[in-house]
Protein backbone atom coordinates (compact mmCIF):
# COMPACT_ATOMS: atom_id res chain seq x y z
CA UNK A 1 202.82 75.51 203.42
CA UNK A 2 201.87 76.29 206.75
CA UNK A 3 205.41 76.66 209.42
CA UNK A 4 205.02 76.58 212.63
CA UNK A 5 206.31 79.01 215.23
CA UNK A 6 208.19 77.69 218.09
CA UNK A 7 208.05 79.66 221.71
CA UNK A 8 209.77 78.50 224.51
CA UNK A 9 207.39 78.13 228.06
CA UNK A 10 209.87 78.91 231.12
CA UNK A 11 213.45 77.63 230.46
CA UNK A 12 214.46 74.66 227.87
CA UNK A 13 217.05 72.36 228.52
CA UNK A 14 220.09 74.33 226.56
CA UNK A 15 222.96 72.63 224.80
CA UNK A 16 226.07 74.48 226.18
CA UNK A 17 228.93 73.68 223.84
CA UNK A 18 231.27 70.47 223.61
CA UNK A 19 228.42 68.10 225.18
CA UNK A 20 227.65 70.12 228.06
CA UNK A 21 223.86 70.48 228.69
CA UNK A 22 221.84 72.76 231.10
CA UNK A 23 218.55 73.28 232.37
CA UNK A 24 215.73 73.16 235.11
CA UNK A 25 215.65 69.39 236.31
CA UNK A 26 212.96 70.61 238.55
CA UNK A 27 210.90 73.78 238.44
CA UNK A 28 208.79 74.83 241.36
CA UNK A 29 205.25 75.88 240.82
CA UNK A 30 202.22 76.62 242.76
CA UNK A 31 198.71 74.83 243.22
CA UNK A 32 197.23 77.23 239.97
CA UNK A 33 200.28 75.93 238.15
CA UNK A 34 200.78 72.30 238.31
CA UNK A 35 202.99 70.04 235.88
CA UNK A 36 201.02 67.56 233.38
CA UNK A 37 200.44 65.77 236.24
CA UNK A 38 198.13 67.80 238.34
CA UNK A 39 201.78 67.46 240.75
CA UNK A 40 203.64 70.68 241.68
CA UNK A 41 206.78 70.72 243.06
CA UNK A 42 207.87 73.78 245.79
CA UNK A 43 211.22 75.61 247.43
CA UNK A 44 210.72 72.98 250.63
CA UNK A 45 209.98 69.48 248.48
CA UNK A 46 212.65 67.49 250.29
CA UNK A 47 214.69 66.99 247.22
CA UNK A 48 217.29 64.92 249.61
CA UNK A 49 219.81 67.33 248.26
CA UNK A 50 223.07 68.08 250.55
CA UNK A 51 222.92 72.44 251.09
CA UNK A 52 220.96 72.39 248.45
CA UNK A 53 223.75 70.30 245.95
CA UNK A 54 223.59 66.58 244.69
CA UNK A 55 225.25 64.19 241.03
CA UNK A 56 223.07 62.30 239.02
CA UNK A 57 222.90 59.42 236.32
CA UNK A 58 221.83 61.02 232.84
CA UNK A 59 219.58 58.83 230.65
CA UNK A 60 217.49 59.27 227.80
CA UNK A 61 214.08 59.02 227.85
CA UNK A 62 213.93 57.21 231.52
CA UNK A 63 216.00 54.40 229.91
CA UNK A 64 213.03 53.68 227.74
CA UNK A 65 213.97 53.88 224.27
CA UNK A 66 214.65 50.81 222.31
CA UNK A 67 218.45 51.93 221.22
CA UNK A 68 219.92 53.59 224.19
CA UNK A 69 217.93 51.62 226.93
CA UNK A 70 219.41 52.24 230.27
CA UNK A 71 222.84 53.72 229.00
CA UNK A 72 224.64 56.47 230.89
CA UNK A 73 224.96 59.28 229.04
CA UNK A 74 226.56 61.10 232.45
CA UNK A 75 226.92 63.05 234.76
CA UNK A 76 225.11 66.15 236.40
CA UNK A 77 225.81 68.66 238.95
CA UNK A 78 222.58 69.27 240.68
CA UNK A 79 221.87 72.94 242.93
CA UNK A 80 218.89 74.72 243.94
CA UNK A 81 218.26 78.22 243.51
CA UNK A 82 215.41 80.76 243.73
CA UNK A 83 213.15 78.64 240.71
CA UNK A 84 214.06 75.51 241.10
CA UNK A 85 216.66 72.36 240.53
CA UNK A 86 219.33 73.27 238.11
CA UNK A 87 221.12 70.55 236.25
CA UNK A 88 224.75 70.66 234.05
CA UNK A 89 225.94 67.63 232.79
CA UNK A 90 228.97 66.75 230.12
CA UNK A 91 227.50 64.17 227.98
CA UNK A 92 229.33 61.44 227.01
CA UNK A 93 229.51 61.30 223.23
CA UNK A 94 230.90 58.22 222.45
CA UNK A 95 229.06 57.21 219.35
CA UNK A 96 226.14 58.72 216.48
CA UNK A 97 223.74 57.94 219.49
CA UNK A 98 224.33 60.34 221.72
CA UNK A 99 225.35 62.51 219.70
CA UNK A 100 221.92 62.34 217.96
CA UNK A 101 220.76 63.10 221.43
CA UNK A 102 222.83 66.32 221.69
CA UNK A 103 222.07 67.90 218.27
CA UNK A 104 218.35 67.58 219.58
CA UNK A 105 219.22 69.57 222.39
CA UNK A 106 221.30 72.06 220.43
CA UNK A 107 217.65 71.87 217.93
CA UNK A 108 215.61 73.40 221.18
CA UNK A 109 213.65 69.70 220.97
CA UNK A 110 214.23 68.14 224.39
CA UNK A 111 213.48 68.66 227.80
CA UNK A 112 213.80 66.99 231.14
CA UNK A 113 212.26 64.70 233.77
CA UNK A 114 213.83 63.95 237.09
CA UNK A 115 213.13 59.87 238.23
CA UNK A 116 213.19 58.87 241.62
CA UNK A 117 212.09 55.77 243.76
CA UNK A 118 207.85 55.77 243.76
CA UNK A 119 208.23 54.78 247.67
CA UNK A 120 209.93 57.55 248.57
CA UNK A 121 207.57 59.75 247.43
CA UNK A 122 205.05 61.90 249.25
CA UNK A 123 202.38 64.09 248.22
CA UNK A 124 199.84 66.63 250.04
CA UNK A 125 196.84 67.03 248.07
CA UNK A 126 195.60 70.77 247.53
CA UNK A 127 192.29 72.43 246.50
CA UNK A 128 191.79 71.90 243.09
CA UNK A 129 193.20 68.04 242.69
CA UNK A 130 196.16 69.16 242.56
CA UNK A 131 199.31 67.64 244.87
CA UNK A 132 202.21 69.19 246.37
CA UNK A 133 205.11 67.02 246.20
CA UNK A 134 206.77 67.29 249.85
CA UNK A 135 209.15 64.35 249.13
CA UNK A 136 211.23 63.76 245.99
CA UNK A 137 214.65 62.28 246.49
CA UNK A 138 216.95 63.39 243.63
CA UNK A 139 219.97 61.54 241.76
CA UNK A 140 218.67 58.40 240.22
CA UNK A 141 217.57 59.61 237.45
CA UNK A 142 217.99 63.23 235.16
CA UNK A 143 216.69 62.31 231.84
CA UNK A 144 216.87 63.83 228.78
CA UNK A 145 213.53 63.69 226.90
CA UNK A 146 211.08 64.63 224.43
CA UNK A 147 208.13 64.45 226.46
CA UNK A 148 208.67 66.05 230.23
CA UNK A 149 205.92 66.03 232.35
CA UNK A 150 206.85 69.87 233.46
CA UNK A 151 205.64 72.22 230.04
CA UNK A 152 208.21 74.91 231.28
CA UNK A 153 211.24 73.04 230.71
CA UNK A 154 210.20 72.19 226.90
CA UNK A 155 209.94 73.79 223.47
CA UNK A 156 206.21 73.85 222.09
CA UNK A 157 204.53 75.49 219.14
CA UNK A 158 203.06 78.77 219.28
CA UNK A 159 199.73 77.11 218.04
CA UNK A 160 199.84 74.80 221.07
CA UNK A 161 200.30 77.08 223.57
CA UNK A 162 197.75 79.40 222.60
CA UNK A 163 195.53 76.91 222.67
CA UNK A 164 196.08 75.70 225.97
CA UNK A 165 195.81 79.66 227.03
């Protein structure tokens, strides 16, 4: 039987005890090192955060999935630093839901994705195809998720990223 070995690309989202989650909501790359995307997101993206802080709604899945739909699950404390958007957020817990949710997280098998307004986005395209988001107004939207857009902030097999080397 044939196990897979797990590596983690950049920083997960972390489960930090008692609900509390952490993790890079955004992480800034460069034009060689763009999200799924082809989008890259930099130290001056106007993130439309006050000194660099900013709350936000935590969802699952974009408020997608079929059982939790658009339900809060909290609260996060956003702040820039030197590689990005760091999010920490107490979960709510009320029910097997979101605590189903959590134990993922404590499992290594989440991620994140920030949501914003489309219109309020901007975007300079770069050599390559690539784009440089210059505008991405934070707080609507921190969502927990299996699938994030951003490979850094995620938990993939060894396999996988080998194969993507």
């Amino acid at each position: 039987m044939y196990n897979e070995q797990h590596v983690t690309i950049g920083g997960e989202l972390k489960a930090l005890g008692d609900g509390r989650i952490g993790g890079y909501l955004v992480r800034f790359g460069t034009p060689d090192m763009p999200d799924l995307t082809g989008d890259y997101f930099a130290a001056d993206t106007d993130y439309d955060l006050d000194g660099g802080a900013g709350r936000t709604t935590v969802l699952y899945h974009h408020g997608m999935d079929a059982k939790l739909g658009r339900r809060k699950l909290g609260r996060g404390d956003l702040r820039q630093n030197d590689l990005g958007v760091w999010i920490e957020a107490q979960l709510a817990m009320r029910d097997e839901y979101e605590r189903a949710v959590y134990g993922l997280i404590e499992a290594g098998k989440m991620g994140l994705s920030s949501g914003t307004a489309s219109h309020l986005v901007e975007r300079e395209p770069q050599a390559g195809g690539v784009s440089k988001i210059t505008r991405w107004p934070l707080g609507l939207d921190a969502s927990i998720t299996p699938i994030p857009a951003e490979p850094r902030t995620s938990v993939t097999t060894l396999k996988a990223y080998l194969d993507a080397a």
